[in-house]
N, C-alpha and C. Protein backbone atom coordinates (compact mmCIF):
# COMPACT_ATOMS: atom_id res chain seq x y z
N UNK A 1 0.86 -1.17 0.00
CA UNK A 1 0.00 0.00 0.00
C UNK A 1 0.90 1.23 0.00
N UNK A 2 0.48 2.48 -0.86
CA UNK A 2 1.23 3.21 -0.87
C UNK A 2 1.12 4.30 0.30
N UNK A 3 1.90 4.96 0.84
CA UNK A 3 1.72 6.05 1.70
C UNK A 3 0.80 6.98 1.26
N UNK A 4 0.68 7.75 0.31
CA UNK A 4 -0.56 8.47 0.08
C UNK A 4 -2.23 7.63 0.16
N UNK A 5 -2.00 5.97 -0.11
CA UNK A 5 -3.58 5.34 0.03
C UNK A 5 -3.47 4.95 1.42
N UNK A 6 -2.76 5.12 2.59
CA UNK A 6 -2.51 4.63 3.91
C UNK A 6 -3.25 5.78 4.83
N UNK A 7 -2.35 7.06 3.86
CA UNK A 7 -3.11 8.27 4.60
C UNK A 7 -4.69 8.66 4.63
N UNK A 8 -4.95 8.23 3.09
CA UNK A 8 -6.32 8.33 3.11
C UNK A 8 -6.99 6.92 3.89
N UNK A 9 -6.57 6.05 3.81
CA UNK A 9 -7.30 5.32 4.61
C UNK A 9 -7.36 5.67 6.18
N UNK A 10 -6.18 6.01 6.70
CA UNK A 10 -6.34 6.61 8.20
C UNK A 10 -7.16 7.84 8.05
N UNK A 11 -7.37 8.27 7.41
CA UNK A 11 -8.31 9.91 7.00
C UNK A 11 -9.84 9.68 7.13
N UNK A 12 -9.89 8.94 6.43
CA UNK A 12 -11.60 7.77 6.30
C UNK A 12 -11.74 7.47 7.65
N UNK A 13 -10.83 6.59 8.34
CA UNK A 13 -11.24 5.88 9.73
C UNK A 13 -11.44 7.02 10.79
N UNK A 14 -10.39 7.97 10.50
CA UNK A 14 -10.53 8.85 11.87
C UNK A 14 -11.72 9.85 11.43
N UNK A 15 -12.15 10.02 10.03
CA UNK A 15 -13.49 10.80 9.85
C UNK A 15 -14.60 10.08 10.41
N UNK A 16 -14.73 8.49 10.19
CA UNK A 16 -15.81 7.71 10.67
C UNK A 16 -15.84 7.75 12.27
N UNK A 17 -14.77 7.75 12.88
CA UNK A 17 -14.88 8.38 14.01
C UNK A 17 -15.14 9.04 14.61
N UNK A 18 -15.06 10.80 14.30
CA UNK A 18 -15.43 11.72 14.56
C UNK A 18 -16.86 11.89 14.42
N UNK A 19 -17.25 11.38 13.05
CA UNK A 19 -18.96 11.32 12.65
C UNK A 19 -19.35 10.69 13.98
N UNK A 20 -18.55 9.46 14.42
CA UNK A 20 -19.64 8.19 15.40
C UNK A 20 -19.92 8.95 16.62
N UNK A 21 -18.43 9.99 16.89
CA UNK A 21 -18.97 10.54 18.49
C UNK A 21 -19.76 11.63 18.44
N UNK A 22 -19.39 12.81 17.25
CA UNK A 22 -20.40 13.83 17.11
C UNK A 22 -21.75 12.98 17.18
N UNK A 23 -22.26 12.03 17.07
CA UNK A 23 -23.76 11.73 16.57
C UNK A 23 -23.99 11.46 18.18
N UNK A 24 -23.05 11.16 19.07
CA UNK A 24 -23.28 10.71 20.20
C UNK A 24 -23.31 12.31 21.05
N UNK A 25 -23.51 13.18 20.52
CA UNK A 25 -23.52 14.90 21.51
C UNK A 25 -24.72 14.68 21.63
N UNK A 26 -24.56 15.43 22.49
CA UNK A 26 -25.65 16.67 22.64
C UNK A 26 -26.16 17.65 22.18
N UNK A 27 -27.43 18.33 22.41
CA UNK A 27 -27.19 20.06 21.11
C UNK A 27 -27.28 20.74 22.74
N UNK A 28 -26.69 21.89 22.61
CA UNK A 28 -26.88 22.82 23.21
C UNK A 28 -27.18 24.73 22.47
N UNK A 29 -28.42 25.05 23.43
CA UNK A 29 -28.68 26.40 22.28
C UNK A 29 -28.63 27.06 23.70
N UNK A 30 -28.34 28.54 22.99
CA UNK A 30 -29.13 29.64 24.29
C UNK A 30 -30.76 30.07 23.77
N UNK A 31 -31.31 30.14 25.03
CA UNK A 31 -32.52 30.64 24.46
C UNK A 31 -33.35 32.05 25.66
N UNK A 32 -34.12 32.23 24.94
CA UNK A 32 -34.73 33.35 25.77
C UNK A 32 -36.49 33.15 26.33
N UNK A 33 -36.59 33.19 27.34
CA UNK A 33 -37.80 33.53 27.58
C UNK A 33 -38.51 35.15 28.35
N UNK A 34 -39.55 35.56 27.96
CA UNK A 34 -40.02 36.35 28.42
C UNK A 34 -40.79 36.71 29.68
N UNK A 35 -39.75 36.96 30.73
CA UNK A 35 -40.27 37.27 31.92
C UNK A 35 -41.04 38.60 32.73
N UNK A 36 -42.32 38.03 33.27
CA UNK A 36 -43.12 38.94 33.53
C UNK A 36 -42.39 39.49 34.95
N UNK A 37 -42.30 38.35 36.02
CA UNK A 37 -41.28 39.27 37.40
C UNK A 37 -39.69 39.86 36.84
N UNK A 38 -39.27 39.70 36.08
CA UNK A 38 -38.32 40.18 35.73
C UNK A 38 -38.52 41.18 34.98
N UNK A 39 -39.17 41.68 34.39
CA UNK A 39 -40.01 42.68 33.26
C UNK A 39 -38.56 42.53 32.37
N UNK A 40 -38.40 41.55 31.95
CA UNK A 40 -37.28 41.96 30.77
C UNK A 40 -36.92 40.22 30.08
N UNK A 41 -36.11 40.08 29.10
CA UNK A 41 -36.09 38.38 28.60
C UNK A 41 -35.23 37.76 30.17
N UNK A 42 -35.55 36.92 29.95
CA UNK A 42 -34.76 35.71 31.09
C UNK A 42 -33.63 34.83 29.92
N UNK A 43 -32.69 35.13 29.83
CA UNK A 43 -31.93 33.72 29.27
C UNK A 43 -30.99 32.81 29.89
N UNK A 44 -31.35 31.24 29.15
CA UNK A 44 -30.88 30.51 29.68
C UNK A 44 -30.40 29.49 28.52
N UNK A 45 -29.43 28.44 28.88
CA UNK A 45 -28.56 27.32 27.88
C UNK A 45 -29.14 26.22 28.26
N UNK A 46 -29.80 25.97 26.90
CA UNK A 46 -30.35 24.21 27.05
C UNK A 46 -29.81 23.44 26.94
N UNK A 47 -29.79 22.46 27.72
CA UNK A 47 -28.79 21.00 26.96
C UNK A 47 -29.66 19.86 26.70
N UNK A 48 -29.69 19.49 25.35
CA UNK A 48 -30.57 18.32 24.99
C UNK A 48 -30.15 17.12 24.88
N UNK A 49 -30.23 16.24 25.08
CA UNK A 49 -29.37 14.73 24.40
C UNK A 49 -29.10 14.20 23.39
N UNK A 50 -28.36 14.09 23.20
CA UNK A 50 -28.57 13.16 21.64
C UNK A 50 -30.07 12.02 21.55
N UNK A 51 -30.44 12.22 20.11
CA UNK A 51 -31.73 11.33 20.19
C UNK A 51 -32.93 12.39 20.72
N UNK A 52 -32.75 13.53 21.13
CA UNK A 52 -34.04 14.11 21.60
C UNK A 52 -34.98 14.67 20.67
N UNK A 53 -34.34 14.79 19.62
CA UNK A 53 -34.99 15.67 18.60
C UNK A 53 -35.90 14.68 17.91
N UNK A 54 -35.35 13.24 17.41
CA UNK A 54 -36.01 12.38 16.79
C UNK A 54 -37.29 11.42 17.51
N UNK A 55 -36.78 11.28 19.02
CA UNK A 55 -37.17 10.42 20.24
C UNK A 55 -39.05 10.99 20.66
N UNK A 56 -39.22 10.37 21.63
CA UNK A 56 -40.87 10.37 22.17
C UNK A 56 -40.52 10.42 23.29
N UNK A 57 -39.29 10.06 23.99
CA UNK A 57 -39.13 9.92 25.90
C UNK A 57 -39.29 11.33 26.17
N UNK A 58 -39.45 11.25 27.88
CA UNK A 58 -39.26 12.56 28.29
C UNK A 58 -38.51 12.02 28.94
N UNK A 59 -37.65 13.09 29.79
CA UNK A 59 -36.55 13.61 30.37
C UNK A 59 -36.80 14.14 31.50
N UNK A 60 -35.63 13.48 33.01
CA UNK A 60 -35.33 14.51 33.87
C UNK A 60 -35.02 15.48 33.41
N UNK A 61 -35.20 16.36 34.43
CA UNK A 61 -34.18 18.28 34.07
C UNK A 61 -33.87 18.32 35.22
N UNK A 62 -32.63 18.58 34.81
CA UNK A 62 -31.44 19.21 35.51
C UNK A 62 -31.17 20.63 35.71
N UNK A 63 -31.68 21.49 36.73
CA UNK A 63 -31.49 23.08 36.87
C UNK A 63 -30.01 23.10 36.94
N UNK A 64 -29.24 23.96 36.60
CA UNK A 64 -27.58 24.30 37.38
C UNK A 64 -27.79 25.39 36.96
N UNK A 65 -27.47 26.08 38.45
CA UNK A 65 -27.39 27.72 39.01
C UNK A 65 -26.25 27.87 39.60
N UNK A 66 -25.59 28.84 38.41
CA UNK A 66 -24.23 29.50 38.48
C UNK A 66 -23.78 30.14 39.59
N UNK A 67 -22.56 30.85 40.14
CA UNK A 67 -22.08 31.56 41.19
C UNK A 67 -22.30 32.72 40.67
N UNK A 68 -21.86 33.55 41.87
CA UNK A 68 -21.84 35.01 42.03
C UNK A 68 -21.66 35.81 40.70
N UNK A 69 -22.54 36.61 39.78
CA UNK A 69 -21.83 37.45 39.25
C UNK A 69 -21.84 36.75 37.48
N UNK A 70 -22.40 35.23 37.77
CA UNK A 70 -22.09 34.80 36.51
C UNK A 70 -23.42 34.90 35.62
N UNK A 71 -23.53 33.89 34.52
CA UNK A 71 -24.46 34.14 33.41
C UNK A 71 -24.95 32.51 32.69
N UNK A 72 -25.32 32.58 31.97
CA UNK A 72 -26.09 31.09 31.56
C UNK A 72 -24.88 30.43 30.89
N UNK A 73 -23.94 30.92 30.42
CA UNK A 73 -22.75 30.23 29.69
C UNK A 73 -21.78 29.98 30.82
N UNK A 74 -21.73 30.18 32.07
CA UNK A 74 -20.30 29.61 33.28
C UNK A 74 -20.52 28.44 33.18
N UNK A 75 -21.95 27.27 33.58
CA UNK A 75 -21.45 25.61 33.81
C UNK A 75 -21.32 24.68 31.90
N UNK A 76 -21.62 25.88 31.43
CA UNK A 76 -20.83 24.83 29.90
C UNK A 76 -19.41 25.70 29.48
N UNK A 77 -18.79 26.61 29.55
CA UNK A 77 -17.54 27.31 29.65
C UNK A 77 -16.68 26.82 30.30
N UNK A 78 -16.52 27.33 31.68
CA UNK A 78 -16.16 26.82 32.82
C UNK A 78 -16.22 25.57 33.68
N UNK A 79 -17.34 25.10 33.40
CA UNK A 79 -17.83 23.85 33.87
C UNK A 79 -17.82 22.80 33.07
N UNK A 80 -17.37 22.71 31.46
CA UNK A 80 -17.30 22.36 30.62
C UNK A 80 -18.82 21.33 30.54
N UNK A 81 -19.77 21.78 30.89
CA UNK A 81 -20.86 20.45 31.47
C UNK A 81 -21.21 19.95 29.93
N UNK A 82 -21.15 20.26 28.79
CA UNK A 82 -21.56 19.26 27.29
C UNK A 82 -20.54 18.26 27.44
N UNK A 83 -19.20 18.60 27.47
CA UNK A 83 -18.62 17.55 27.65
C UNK A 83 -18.61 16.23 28.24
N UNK A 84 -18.67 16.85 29.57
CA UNK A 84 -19.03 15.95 30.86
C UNK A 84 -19.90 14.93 30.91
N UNK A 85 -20.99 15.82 30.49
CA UNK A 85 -22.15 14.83 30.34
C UNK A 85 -22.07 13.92 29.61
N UNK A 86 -22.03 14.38 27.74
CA UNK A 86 -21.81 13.53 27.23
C UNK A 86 -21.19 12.48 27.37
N UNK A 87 -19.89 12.45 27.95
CA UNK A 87 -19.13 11.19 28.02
C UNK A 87 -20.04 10.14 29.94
N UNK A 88 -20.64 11.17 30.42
CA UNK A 88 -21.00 10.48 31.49
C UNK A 88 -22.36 9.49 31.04
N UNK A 89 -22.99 10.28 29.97
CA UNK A 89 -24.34 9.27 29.22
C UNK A 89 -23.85 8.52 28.25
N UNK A 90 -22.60 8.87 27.95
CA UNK A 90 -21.90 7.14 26.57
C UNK A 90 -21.15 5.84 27.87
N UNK A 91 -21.05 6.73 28.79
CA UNK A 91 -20.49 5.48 29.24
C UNK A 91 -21.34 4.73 30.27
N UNK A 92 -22.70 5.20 29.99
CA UNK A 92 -24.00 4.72 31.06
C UNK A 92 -23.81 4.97 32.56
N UNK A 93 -23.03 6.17 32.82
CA UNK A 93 -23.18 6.53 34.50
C UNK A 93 -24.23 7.17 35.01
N UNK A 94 -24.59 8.06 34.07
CA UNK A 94 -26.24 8.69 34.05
C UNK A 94 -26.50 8.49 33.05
N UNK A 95 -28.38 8.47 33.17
CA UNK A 95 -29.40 8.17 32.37
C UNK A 95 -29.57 9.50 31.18
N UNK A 96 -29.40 9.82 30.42
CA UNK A 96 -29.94 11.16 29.49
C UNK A 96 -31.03 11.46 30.10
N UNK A 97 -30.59 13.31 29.85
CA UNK A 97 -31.28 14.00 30.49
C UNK A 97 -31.11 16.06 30.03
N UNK A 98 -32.09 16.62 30.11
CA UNK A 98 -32.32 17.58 29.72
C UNK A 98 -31.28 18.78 31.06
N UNK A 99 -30.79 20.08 30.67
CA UNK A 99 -30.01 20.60 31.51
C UNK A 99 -30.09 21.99 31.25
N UNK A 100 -31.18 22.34 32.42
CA UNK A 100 -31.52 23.95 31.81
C UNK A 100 -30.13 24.82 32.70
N UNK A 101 -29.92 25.60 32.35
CA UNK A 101 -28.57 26.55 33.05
C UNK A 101 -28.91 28.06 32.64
N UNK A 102 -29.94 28.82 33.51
CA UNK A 102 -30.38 30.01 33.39
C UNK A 102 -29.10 31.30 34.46
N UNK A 103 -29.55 32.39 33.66
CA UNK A 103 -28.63 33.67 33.64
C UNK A 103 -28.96 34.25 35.02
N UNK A 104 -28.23 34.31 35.99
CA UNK A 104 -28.86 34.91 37.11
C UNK A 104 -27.95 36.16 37.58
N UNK A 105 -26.89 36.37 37.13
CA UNK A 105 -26.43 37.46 37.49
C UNK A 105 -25.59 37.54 39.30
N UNK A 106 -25.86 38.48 39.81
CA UNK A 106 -25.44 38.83 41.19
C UNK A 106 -26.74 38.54 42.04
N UNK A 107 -27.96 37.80 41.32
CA UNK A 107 -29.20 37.84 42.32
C UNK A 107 -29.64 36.87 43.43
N UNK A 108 -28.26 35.97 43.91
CA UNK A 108 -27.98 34.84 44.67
C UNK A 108 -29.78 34.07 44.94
N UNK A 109 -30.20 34.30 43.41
CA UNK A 109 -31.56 33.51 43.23
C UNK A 109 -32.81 33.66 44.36
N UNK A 110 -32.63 34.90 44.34
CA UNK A 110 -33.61 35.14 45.56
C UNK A 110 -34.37 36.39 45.06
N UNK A 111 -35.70 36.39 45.36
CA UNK A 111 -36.54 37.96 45.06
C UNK A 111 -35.80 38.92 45.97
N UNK A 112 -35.58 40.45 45.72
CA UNK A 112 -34.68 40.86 46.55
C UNK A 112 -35.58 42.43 45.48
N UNK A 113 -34.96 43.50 46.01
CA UNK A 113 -35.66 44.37 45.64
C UNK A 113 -35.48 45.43 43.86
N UNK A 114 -34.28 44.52 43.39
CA UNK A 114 -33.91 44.83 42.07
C UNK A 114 -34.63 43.62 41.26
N UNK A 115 -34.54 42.46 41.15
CA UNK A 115 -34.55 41.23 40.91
C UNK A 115 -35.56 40.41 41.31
N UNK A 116 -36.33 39.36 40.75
CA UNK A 116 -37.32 38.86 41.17
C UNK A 116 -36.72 37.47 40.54
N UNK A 117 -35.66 36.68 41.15
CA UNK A 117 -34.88 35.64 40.49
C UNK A 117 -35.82 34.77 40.51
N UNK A 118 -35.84 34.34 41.90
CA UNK A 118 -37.00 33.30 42.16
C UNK A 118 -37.87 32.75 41.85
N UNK A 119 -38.62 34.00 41.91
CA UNK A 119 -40.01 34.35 40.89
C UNK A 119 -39.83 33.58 39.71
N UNK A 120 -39.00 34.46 38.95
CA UNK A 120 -38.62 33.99 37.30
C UNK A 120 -38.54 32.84 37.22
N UNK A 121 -37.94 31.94 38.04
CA UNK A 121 -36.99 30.79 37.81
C UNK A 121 -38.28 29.57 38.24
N UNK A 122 -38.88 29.88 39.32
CA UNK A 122 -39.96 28.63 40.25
C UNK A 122 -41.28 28.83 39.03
N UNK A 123 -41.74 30.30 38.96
CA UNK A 123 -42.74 30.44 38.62
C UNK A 123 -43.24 30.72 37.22
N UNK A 124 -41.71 31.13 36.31
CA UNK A 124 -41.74 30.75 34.82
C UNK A 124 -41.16 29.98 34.31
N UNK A 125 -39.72 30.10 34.46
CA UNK A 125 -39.01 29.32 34.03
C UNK A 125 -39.25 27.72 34.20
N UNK A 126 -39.78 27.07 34.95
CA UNK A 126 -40.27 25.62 35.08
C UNK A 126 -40.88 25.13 34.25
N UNK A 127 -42.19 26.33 34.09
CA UNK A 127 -43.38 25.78 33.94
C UNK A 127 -42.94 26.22 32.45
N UNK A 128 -42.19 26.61 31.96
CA UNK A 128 -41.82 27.08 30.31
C UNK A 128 -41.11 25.96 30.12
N UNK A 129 -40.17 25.76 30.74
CA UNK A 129 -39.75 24.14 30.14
C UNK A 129 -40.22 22.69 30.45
N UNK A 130 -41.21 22.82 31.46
CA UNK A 130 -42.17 21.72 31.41
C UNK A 130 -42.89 21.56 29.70
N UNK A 131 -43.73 22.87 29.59
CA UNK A 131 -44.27 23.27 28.49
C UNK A 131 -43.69 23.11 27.13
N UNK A 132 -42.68 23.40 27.07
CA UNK A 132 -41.97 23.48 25.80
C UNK A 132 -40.44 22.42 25.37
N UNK A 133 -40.69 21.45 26.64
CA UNK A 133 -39.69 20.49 26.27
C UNK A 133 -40.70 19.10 26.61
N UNK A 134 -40.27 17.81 26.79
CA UNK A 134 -40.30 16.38 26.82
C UNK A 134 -39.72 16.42 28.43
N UNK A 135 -40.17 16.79 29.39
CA UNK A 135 -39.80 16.41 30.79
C UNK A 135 -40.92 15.58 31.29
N UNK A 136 -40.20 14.95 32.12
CA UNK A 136 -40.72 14.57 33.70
C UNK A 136 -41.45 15.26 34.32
N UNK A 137 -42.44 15.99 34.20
CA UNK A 137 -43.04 17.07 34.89
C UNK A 137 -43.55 16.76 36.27
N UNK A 138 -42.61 16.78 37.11
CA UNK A 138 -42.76 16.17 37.97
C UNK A 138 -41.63 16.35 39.25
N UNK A 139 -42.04 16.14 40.70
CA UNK A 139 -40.89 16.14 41.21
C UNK A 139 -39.81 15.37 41.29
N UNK A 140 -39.91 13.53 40.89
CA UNK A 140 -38.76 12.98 40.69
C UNK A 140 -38.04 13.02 39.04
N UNK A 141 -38.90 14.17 38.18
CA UNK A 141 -38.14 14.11 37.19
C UNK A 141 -37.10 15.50 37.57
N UNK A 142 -37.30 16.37 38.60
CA UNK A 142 -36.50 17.65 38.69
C UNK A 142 -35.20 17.52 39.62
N UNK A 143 -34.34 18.09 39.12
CA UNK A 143 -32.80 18.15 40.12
C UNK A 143 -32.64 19.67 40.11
N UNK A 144 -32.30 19.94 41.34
CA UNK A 144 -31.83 21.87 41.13
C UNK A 144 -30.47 21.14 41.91
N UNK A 145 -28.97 22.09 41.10
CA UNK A 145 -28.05 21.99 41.76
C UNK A 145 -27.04 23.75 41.60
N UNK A 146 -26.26 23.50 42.45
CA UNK A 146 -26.00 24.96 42.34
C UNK A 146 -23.92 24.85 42.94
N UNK A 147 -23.80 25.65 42.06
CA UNK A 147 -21.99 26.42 42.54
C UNK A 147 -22.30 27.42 43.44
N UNK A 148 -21.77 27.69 44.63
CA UNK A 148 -21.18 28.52 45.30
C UNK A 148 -22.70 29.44 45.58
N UNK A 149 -22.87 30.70 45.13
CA UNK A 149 -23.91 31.62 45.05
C UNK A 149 -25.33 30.29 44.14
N UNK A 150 -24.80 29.70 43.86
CA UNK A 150 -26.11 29.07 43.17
C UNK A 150 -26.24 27.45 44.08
N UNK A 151 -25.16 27.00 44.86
CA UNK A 151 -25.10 26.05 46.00
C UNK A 151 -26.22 26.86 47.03
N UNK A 152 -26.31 28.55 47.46
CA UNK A 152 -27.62 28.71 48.29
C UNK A 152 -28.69 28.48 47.49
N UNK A 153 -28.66 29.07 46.42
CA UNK A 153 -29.97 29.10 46.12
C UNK A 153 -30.68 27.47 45.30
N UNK A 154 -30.03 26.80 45.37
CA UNK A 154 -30.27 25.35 44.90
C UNK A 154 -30.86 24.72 46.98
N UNK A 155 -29.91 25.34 47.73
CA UNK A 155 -30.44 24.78 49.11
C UNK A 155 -31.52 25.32 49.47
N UNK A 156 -32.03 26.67 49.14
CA UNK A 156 -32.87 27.37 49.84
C UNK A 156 -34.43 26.66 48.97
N UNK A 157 -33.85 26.21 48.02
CA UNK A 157 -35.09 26.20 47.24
C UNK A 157 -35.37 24.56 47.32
N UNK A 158 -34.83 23.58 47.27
CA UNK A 158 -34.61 22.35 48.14
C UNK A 158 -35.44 21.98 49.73
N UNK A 159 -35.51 22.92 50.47
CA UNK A 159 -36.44 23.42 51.51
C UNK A 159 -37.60 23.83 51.08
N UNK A 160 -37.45 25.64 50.40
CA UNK A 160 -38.61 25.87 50.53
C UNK A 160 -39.63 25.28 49.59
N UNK A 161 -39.24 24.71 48.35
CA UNK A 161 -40.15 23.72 47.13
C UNK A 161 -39.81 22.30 47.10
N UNK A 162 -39.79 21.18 48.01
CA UNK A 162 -39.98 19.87 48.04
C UNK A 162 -40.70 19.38 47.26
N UNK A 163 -41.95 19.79 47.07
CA UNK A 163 -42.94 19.45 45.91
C UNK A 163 -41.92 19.53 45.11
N UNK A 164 -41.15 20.53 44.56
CA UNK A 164 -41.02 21.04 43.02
C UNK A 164 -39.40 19.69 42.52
N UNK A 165 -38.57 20.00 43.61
CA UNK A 165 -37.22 18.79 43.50
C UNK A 165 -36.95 17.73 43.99
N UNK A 166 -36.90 16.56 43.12
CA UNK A 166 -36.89 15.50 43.91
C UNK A 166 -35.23 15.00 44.46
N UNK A 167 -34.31 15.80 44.12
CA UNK A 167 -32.91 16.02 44.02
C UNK A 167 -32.33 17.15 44.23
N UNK A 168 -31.62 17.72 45.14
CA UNK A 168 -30.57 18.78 45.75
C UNK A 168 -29.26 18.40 45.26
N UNK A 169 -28.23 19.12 44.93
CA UNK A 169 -26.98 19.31 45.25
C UNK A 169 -26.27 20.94 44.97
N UNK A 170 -25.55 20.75 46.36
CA UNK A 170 -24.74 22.19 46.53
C UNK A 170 -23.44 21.34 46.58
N UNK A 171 -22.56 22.00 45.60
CA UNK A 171 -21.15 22.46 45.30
C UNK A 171 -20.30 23.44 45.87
N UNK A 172 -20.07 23.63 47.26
CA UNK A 172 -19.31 25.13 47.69
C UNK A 172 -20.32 26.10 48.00
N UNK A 173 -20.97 25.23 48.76
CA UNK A 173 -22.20 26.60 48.71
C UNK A 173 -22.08 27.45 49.48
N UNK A 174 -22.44 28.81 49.30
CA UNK A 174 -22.37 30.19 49.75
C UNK A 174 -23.60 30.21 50.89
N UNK A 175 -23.51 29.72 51.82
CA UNK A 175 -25.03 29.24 52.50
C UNK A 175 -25.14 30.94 53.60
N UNK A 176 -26.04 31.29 53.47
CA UNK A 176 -26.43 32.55 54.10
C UNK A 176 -27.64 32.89 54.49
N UNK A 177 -28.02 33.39 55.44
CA UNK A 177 -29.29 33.93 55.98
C UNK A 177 -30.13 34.34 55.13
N UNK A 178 -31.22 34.62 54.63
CA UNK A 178 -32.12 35.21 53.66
C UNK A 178 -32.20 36.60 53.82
N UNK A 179 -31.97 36.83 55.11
CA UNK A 179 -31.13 39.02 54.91
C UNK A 179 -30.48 38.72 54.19
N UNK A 180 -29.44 38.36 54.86
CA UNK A 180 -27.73 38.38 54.05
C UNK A 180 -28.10 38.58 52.93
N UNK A 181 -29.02 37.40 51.93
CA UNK A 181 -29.23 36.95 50.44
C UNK A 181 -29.74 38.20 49.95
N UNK A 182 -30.94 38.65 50.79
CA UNK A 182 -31.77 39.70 50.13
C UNK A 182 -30.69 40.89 49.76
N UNK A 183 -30.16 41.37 51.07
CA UNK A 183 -28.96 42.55 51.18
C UNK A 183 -28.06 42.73 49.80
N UNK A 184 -27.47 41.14 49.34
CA UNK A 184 -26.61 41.50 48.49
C UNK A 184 -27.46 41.43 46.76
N UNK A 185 -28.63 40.87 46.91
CA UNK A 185 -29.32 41.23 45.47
C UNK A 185 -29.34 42.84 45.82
N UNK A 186 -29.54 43.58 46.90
CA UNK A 186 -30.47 44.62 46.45
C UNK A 186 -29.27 45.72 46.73
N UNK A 187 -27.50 45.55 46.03
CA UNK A 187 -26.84 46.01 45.79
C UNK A 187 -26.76 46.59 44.74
């Protein structure tokens, strides 16, 4: 075989490769919804599974609420979470699953007197992606988890909505009094 038909044959294999794992992603979009306690869009980064687009299942959802200061792009940037996942659903450690990651800013997810995070997040944002995706609508289909500033507000909301999560996790959480919380939204 000659070196130029060797190369193309390694060219072919490692393209068939690349095709096999791209087909195995995820999509991820940003999207916007229109929030009434927020009087302005709410955006947030979806993560879908591979197979969701073609499929009939529904899906857990996965909330992840960013730290202090951040935005709907920190847990797929920073957190690299498409990655993660993906390789955590090819290698069957978790089940596929939907992964909303909304924009919260400095509002340590709490109504506070600039910000109506909470609001947005319990009282639209749910019920918009109940609505407009293939979930679990339900409390053992919901997980809220949170970094640091989003570790309180994943705990606070873990307490105060049991109905709503059938799953908690805080990462470094910023755990604080609900002054404290209110005080620093209404900076």
């Amino acid at each position: 075989m000659t070196l130029k038909r060797h190369m193309r044959h390694c060219l072919m294999g490692l393209a068939l490769c690349c095709a096999a794992f791209a087909a195995q992603a995820g999509e991820v979009t940003l999207r916007v919804m229109k929030s009434a306690a927020l009087g302005a869009d709410f955006r947030y980064t979806l993560y879908l599974p591979d197979g969701y687009e073609s499929g009939r299942l529904r899906y857990p959802v996965l909330y992840l609420l960013h730290g202090n200061s951040g935005n709907e792009n920190d847990w797929l940037v920073k957190g690299q979470a498409q990655a993660t996942v993906d390789g955590l659903i090819q290698a069957g450690k978790v089940q596929p699953l939907i992964i909303v990651m909304p924009g919260g800013g400095s509002s340590w997810w709490v109504d506070g007197n600039q910000d109506k995070a909470e609001t947005a997040l319990i009282k639209e944002l749910i019920p918009h992606i109940d609505a407009t995706c293939r979930t679990i609508a339900a409390r053992e289909g919901r997980i809220v988890e949170g970094f640091s500033m989003g570790g309180s507000g994943a705990a606070k909301w873990g307490f105060k909505y049991p109905e709503l999560f059938g799953t908690v996790s805080i990462l470094a959480g910023a755990l604080h009094t609900r002054e404290q919380m209110t005080q620093k939204n209404d900076r």
